[in-house]
C-alpha atoms as a PDB file:
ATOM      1  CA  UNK A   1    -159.225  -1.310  -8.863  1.00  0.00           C
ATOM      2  CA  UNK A   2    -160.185  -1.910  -5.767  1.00  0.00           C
ATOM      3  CA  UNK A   3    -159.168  -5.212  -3.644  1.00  0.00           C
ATOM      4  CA  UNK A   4    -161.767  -6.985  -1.026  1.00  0.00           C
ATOM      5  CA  UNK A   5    -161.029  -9.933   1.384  1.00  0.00           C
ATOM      6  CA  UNK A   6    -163.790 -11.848   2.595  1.00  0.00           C
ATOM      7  CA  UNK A   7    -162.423 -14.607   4.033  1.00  0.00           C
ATOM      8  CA  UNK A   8    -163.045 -14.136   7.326  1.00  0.00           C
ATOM      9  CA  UNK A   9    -167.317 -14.306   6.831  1.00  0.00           C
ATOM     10  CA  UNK A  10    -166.228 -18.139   5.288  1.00  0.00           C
ATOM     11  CA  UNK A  11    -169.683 -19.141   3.598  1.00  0.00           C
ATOM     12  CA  UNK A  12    -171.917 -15.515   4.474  1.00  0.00           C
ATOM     13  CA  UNK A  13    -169.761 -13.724   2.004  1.00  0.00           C
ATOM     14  CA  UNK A  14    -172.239 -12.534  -0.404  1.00  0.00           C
ATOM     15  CA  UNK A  15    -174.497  -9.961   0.775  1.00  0.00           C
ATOM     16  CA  UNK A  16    -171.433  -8.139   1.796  1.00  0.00           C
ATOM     17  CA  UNK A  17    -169.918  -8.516  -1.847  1.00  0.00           C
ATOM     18  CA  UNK A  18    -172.637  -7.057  -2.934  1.00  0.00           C
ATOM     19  CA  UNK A  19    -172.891  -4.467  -0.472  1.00  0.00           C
ATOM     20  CA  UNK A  20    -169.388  -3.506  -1.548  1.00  0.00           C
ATOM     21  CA  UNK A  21    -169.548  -3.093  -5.153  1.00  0.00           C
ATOM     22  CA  UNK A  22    -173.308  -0.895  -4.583  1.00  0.00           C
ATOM     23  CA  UNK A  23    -171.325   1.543  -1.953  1.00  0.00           C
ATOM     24  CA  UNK A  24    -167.504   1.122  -2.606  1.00  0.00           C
ATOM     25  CA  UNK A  25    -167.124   1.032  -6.507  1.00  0.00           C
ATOM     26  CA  UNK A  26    -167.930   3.685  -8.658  1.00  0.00           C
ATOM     27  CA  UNK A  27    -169.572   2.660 -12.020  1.00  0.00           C
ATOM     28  CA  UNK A  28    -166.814   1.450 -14.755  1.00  0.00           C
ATOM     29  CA  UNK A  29    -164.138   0.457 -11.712  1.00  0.00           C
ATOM     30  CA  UNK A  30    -163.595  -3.086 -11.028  1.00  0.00           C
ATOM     31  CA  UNK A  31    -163.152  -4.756  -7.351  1.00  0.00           C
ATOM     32  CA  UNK A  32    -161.340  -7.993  -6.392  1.00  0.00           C
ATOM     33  CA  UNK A  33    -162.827 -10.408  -4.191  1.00  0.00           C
ATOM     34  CA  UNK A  34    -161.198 -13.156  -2.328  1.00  0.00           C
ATOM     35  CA  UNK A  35    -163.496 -15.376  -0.424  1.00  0.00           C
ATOM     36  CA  UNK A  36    -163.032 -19.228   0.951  1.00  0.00           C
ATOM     37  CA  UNK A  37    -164.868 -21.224  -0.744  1.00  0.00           C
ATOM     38  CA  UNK A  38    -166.480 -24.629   1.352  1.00  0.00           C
ATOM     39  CA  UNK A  39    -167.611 -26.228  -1.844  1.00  0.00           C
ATOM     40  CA  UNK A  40    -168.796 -24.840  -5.343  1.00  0.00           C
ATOM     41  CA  UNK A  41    -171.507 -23.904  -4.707  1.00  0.00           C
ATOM     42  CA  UNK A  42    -171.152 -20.574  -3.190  1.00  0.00           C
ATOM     43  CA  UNK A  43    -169.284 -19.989  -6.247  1.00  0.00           C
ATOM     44  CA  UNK A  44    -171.840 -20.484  -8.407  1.00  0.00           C
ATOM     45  CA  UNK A  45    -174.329 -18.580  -6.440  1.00  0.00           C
ATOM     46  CA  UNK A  46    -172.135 -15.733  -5.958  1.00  0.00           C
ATOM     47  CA  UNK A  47    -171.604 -15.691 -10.061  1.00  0.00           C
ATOM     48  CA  UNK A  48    -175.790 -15.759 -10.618  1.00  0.00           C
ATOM     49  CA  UNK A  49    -175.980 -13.227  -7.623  1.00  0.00           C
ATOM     50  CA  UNK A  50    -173.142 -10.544  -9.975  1.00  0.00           C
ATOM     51  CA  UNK A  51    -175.064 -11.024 -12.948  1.00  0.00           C
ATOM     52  CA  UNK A  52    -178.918 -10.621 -11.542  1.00  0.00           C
ATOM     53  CA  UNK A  53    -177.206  -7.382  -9.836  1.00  0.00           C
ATOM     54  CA  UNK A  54    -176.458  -5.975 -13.121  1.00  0.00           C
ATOM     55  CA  UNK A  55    -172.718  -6.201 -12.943  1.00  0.00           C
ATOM     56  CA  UNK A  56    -170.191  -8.002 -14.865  1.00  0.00           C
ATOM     57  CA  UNK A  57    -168.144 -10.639 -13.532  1.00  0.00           C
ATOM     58  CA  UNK A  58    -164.395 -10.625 -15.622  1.00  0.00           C
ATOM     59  CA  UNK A  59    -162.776 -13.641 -13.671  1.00  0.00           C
ATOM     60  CA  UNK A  60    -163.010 -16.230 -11.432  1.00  0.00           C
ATOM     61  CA  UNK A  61    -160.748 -18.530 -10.625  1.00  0.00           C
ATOM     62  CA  UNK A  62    -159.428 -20.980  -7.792  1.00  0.00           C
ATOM     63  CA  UNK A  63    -156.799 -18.974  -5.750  1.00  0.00           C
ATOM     64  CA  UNK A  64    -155.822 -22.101  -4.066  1.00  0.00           C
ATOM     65  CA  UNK A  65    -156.823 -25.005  -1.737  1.00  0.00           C
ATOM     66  CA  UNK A  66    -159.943 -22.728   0.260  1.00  0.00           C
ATOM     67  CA  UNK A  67    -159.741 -19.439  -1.550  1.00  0.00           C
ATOM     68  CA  UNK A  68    -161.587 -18.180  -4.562  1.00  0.00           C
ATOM     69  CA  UNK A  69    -161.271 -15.133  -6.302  1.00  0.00           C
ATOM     70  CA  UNK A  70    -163.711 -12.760  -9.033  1.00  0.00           C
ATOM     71  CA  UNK A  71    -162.900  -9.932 -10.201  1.00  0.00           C
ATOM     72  CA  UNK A  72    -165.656  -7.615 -11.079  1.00  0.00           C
ATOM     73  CA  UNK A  73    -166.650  -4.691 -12.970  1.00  0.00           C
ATOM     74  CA  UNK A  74    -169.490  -2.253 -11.706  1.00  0.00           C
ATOM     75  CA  UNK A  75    -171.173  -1.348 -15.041  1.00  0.00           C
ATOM     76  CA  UNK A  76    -171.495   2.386 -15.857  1.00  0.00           C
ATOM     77  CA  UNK A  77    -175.263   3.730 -13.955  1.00  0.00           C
END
């Protein structure tokens, strides 16, 4: 398992999650990434984003007052 902070790209997070988990997972691992959140909606969008990408998204949950975390699994290619 591999661990990601994105915190410091505050709402342009996504592209580079995705970026990640295509170059810096290998297929069956799963990645954690911790990203602050402005409002919900980049957490919803980041969610759709996992799923139309082909991977699975195991978690996601509030890490605290600005921080969100999902942890997700790069599905076997």
């Amino acid at each position: 398992m591999k661990r990601y902070d994105l915190r410091e790209l505050k709402n342009d997070f996504l592209e580079r999650m995705i970026e990640l988990i295509n170059s810096g997972v290998e297929a069956g691992e799963s990645a954690v990434f911790i990203f602050e959140i402005g409002d919900f909606l980049s957490v919803q969008r980041s969610a759709e984003a996992i799923k139309e990408s082909g991977f699975e998204l195991l978690n996601s949950l509030k890490y605290n007052e600005v921080d969100w975390i999902h942890v997700v699994r790069k599905t076997g290619e």
